[in-house]
PDB file of N, CA and C in Angstrom:
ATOM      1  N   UNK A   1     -98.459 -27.879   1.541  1.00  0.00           N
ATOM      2  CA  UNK A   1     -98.492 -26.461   1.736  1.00  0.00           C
ATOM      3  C   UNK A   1     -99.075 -26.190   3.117  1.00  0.00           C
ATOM      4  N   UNK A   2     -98.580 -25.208   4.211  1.00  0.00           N
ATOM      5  CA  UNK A   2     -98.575 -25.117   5.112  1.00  0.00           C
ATOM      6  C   UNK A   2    -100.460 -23.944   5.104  1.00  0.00           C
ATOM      7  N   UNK A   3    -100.629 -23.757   6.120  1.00  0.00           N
ATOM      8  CA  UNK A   3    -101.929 -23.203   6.464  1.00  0.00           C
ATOM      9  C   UNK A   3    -101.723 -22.045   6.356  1.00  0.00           C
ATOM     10  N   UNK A   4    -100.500 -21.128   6.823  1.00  0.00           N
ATOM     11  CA  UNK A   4    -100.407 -19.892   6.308  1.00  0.00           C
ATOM     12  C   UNK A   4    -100.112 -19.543   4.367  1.00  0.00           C
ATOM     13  N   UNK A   5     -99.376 -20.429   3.837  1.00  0.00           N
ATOM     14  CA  UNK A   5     -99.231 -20.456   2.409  1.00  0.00           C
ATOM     15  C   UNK A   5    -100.616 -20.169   1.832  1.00  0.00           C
ATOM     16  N   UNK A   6    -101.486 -21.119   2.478  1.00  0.00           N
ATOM     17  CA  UNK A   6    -103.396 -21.049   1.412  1.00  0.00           C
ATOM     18  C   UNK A   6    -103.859 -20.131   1.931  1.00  0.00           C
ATOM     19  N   UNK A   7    -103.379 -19.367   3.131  1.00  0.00           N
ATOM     20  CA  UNK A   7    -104.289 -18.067   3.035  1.00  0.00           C
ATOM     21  C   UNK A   7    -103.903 -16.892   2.550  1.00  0.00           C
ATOM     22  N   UNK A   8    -102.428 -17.055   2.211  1.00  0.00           N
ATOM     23  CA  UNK A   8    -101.848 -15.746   1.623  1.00  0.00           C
ATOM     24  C   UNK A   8    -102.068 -16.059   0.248  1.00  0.00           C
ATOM     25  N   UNK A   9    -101.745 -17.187  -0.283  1.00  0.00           N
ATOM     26  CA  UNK A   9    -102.208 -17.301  -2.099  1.00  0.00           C
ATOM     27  C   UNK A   9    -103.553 -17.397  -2.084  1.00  0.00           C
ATOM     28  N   UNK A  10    -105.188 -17.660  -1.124  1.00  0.00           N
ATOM     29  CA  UNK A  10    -105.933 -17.171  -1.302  1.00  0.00           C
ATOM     30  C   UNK A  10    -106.228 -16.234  -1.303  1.00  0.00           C
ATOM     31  N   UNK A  11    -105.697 -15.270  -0.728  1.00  0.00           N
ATOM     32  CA  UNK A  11    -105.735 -13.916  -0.612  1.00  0.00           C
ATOM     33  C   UNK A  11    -105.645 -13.312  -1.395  1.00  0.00           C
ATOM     34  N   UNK A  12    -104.858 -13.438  -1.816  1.00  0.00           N
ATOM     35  CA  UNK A  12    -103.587 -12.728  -3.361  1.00  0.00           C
ATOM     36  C   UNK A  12    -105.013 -13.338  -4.772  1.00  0.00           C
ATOM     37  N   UNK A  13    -105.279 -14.602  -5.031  1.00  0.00           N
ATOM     38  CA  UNK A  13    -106.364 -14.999  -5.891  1.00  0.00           C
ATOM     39  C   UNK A  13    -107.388 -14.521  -5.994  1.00  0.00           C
ATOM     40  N   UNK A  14    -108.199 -14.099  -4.464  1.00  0.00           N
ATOM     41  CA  UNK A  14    -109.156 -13.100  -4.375  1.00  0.00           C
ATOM     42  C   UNK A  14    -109.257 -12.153  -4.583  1.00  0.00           C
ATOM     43  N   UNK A  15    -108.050 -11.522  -4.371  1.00  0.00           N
ATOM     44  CA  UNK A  15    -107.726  -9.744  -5.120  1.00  0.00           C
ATOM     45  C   UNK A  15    -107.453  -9.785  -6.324  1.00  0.00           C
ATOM     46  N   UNK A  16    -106.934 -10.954  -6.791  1.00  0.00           N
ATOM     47  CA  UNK A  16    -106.627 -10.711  -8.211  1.00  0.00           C
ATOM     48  C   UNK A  16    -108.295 -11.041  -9.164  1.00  0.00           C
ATOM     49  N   UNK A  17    -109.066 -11.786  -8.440  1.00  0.00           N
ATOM     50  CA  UNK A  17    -109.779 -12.176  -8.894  1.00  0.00           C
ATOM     51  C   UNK A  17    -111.199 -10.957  -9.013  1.00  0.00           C
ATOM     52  N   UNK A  18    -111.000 -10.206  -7.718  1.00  0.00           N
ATOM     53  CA  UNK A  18    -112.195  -8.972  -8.178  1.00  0.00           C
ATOM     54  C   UNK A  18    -111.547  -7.841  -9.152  1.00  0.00           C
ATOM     55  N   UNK A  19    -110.969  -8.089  -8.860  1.00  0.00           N
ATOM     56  CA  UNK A  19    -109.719  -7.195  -9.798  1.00  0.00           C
ATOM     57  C   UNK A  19    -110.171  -7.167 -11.410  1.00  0.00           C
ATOM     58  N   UNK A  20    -110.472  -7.944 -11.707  1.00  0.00           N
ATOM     59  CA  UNK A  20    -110.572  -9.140 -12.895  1.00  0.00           C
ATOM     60  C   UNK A  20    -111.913  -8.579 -12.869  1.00  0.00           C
ATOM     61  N   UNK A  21    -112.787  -9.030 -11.825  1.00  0.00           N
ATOM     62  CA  UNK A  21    -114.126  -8.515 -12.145  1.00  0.00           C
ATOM     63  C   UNK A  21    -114.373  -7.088 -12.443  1.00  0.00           C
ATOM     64  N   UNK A  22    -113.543  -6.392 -11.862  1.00  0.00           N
ATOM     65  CA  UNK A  22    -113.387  -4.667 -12.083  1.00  0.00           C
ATOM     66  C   UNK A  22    -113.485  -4.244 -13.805  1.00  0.00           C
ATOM     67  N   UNK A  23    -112.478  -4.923 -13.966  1.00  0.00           N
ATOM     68  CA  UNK A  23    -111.968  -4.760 -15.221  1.00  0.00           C
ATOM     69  C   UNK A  23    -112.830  -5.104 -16.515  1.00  0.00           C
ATOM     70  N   UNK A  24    -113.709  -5.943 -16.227  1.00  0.00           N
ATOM     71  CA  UNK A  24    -114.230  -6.856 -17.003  1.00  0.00           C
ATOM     72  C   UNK A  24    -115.351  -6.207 -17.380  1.00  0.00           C
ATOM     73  N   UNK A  25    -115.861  -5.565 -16.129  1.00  0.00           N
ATOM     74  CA  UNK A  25    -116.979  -4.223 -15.806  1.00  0.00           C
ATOM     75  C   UNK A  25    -117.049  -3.690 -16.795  1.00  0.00           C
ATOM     76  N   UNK A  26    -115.495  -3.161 -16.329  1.00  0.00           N
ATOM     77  CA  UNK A  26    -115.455  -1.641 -17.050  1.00  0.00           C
ATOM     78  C   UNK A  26    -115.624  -1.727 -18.786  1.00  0.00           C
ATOM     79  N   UNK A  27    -114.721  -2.831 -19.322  1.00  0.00           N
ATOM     80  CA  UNK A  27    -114.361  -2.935 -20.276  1.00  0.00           C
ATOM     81  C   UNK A  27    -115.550  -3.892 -21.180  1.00  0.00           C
ATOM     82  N   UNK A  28    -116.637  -4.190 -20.255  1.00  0.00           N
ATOM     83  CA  UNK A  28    -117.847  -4.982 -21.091  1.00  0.00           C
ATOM     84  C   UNK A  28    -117.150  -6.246 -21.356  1.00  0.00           C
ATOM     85  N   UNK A  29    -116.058  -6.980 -20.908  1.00  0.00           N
ATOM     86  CA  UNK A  29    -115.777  -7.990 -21.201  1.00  0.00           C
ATOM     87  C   UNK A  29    -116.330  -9.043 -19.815  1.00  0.00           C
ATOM     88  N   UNK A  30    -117.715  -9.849 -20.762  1.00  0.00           N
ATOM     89  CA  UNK A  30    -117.952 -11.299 -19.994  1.00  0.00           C
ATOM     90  C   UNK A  30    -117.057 -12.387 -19.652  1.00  0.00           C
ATOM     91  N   UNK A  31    -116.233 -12.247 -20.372  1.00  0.00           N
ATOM     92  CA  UNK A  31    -115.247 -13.460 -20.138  1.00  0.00           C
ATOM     93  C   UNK A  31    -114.522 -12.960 -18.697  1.00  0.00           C
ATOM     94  N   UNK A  32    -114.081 -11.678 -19.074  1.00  0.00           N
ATOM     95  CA  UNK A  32    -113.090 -11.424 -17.973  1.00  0.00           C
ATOM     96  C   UNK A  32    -113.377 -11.206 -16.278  1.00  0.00           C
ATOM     97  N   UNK A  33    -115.164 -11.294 -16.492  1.00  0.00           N
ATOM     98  CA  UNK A  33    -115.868 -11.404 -15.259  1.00  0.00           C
ATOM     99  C   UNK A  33    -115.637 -12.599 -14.754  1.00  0.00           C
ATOM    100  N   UNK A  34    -116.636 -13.450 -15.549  1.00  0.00           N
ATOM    101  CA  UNK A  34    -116.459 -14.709 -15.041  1.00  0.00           C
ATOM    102  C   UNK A  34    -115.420 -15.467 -14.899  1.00  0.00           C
ATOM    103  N   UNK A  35    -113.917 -14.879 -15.410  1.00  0.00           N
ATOM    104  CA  UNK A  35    -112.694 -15.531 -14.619  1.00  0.00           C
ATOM    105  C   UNK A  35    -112.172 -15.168 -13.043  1.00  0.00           C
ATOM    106  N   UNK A  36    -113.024 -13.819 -13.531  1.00  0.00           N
ATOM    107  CA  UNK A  36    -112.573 -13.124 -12.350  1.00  0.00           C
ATOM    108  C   UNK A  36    -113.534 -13.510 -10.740  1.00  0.00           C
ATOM    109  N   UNK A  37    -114.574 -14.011 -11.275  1.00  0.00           N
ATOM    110  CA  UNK A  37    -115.913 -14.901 -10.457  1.00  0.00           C
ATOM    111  C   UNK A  37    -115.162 -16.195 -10.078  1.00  0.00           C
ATOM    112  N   UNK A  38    -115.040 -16.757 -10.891  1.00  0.00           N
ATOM    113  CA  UNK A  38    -113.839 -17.931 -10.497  1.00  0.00           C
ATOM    114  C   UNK A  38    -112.879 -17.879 -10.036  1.00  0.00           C
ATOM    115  N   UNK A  39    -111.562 -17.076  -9.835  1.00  0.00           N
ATOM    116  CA  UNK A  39    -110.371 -16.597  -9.200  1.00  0.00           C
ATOM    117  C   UNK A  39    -110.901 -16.341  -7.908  1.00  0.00           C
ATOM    118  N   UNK A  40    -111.823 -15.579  -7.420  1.00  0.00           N
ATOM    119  CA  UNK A  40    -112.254 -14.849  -6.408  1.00  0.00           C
ATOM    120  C   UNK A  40    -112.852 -16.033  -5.450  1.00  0.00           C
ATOM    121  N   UNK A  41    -113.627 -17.258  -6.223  1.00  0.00           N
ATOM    122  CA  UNK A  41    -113.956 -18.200  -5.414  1.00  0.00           C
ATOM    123  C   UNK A  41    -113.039 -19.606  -5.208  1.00  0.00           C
ATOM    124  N   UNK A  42    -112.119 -19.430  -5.714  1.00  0.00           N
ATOM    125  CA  UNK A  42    -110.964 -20.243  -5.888  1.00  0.00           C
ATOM    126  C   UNK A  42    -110.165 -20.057  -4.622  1.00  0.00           C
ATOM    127  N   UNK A  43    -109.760 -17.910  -4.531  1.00  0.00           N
ATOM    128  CA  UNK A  43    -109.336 -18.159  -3.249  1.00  0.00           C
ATOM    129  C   UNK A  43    -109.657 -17.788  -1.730  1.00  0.00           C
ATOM    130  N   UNK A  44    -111.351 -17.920  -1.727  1.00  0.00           N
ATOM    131  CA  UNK A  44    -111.818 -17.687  -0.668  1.00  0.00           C
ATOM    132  C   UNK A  44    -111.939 -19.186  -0.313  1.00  0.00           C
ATOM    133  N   UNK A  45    -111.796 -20.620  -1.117  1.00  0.00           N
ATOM    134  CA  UNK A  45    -111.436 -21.912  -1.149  1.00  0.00           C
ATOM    135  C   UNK A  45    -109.877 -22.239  -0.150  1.00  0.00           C
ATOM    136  N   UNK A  46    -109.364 -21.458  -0.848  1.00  0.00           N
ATOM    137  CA  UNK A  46    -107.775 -22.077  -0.323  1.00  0.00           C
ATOM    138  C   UNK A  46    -107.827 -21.120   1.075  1.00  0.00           C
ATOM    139  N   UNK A  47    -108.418 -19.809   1.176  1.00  0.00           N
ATOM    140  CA  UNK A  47    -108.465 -19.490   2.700  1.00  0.00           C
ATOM    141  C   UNK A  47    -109.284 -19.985   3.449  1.00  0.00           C
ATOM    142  N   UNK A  48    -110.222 -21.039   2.968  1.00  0.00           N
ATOM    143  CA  UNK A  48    -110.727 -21.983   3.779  1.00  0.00           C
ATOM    144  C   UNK A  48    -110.122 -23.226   4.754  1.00  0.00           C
ATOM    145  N   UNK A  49    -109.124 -23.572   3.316  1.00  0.00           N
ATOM    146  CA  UNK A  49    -108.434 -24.631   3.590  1.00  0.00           C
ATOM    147  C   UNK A  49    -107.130 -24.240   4.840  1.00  0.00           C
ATOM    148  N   UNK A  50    -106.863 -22.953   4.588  1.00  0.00           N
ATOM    149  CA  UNK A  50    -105.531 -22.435   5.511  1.00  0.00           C
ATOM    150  C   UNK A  50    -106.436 -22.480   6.881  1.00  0.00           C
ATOM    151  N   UNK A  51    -107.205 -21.838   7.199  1.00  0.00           N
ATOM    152  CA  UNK A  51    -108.209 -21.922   8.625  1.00  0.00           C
ATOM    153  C   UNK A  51    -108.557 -23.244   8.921  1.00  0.00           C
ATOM    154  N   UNK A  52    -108.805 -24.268   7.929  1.00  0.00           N
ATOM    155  CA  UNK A  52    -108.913 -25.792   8.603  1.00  0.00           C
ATOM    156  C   UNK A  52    -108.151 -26.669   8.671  1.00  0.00           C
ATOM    157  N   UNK A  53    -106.803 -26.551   8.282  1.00  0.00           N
ATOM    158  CA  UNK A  53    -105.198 -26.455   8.828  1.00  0.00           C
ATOM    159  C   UNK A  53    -105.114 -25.975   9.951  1.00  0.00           C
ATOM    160  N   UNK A  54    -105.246 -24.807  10.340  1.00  0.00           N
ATOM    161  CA  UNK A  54    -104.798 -24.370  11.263  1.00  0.00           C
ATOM    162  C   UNK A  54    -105.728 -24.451  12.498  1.00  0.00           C
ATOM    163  N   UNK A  55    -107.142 -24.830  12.624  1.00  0.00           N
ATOM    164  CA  UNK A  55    -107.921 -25.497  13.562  1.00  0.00           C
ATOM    165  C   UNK A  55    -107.464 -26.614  13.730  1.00  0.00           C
ATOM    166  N   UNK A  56    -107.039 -27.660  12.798  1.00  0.00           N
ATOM    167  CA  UNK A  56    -106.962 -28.830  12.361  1.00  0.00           C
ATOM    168  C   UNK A  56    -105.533 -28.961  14.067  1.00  0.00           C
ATOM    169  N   UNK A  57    -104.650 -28.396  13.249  1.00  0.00           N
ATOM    170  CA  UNK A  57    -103.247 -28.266  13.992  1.00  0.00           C
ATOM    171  C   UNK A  57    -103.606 -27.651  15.248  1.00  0.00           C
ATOM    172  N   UNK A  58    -104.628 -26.512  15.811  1.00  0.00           N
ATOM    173  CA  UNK A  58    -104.553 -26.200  17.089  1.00  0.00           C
ATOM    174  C   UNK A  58    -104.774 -27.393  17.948  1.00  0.00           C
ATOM    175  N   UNK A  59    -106.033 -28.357  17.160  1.00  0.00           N
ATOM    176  CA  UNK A  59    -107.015 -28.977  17.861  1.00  0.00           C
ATOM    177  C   UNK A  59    -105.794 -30.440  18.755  1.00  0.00           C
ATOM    178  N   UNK A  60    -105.192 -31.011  17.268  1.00  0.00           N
ATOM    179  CA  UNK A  60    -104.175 -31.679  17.766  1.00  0.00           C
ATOM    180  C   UNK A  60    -102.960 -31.383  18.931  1.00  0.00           C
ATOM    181  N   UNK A  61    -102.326 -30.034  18.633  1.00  0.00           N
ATOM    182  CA  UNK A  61    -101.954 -29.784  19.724  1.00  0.00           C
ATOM    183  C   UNK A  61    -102.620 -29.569  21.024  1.00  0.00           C
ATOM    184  N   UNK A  62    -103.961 -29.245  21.393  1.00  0.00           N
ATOM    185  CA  UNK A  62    -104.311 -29.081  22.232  1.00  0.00           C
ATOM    186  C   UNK A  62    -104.530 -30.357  23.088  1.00  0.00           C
ATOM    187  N   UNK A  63    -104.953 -31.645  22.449  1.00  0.00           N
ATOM    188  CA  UNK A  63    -105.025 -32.540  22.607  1.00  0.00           C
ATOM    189  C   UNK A  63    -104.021 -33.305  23.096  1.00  0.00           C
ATOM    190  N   UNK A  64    -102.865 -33.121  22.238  1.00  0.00           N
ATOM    191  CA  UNK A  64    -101.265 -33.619  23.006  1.00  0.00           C
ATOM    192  C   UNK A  64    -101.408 -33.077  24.296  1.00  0.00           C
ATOM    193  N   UNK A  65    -101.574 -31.709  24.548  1.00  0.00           N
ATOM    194  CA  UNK A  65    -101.239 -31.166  25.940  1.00  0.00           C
ATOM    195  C   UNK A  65    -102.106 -31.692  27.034  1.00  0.00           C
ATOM    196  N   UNK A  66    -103.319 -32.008  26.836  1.00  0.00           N
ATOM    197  CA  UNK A  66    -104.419 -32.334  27.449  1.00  0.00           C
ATOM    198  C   UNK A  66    -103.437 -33.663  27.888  1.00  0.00           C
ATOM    199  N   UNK A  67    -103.163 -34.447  27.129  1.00  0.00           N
ATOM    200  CA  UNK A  67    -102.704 -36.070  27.291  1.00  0.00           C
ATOM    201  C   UNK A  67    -101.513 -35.850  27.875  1.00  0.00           C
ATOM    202  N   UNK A  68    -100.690 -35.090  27.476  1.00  0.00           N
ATOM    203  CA  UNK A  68     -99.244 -34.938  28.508  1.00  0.00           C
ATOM    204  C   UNK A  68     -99.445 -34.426  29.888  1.00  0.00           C
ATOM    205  N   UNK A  69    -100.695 -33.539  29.846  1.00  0.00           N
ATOM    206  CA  UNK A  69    -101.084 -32.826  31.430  1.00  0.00           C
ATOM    207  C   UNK A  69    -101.387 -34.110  32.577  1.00  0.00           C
ATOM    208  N   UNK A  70    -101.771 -35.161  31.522  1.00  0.00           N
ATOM    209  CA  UNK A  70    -102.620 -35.925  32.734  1.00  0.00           C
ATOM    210  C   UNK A  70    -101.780 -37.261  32.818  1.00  0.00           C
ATOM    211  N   UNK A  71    -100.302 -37.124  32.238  1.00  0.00           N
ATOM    212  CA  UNK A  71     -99.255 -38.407  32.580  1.00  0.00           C
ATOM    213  C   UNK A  71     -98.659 -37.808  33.934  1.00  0.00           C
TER     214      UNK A  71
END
């Protein structure tokens, strides 16, 4: 999965996931918090992972260029 994919399905997990906590609020349901506690940290996880992909990938390219600049 590409680096933009984990930050848009983290994204989407995180909203769904306070969402969840909203609800759970409202409705006095514990369960539905703490899924929603979990969803929410699940995808502030995978938008981690999309940002260290995509450092990951700048860093390498930058590095190619550095090495092609100096052939």
């Amino acid at each position: 999965m590409g680096a933009t994919a984990d930050k848009v399905k983290g994204a989407a997990n995180e909203a769904i996931g306070k969402a969840k906590q909203g609800i759970g609020e409202a409705t006095g349901s514990d369960r539905l918090q703490g899924e929603g506690t979990v969803q929410e940290i699940k995808g502030k996880g995978q938008k981690a992972v999309g940002d260290a992909k995509e450092a990951t990938k700048e860093a390498v390219n930058n590095a190619a260029a550095a090495a092609n600049k100096n052939l």
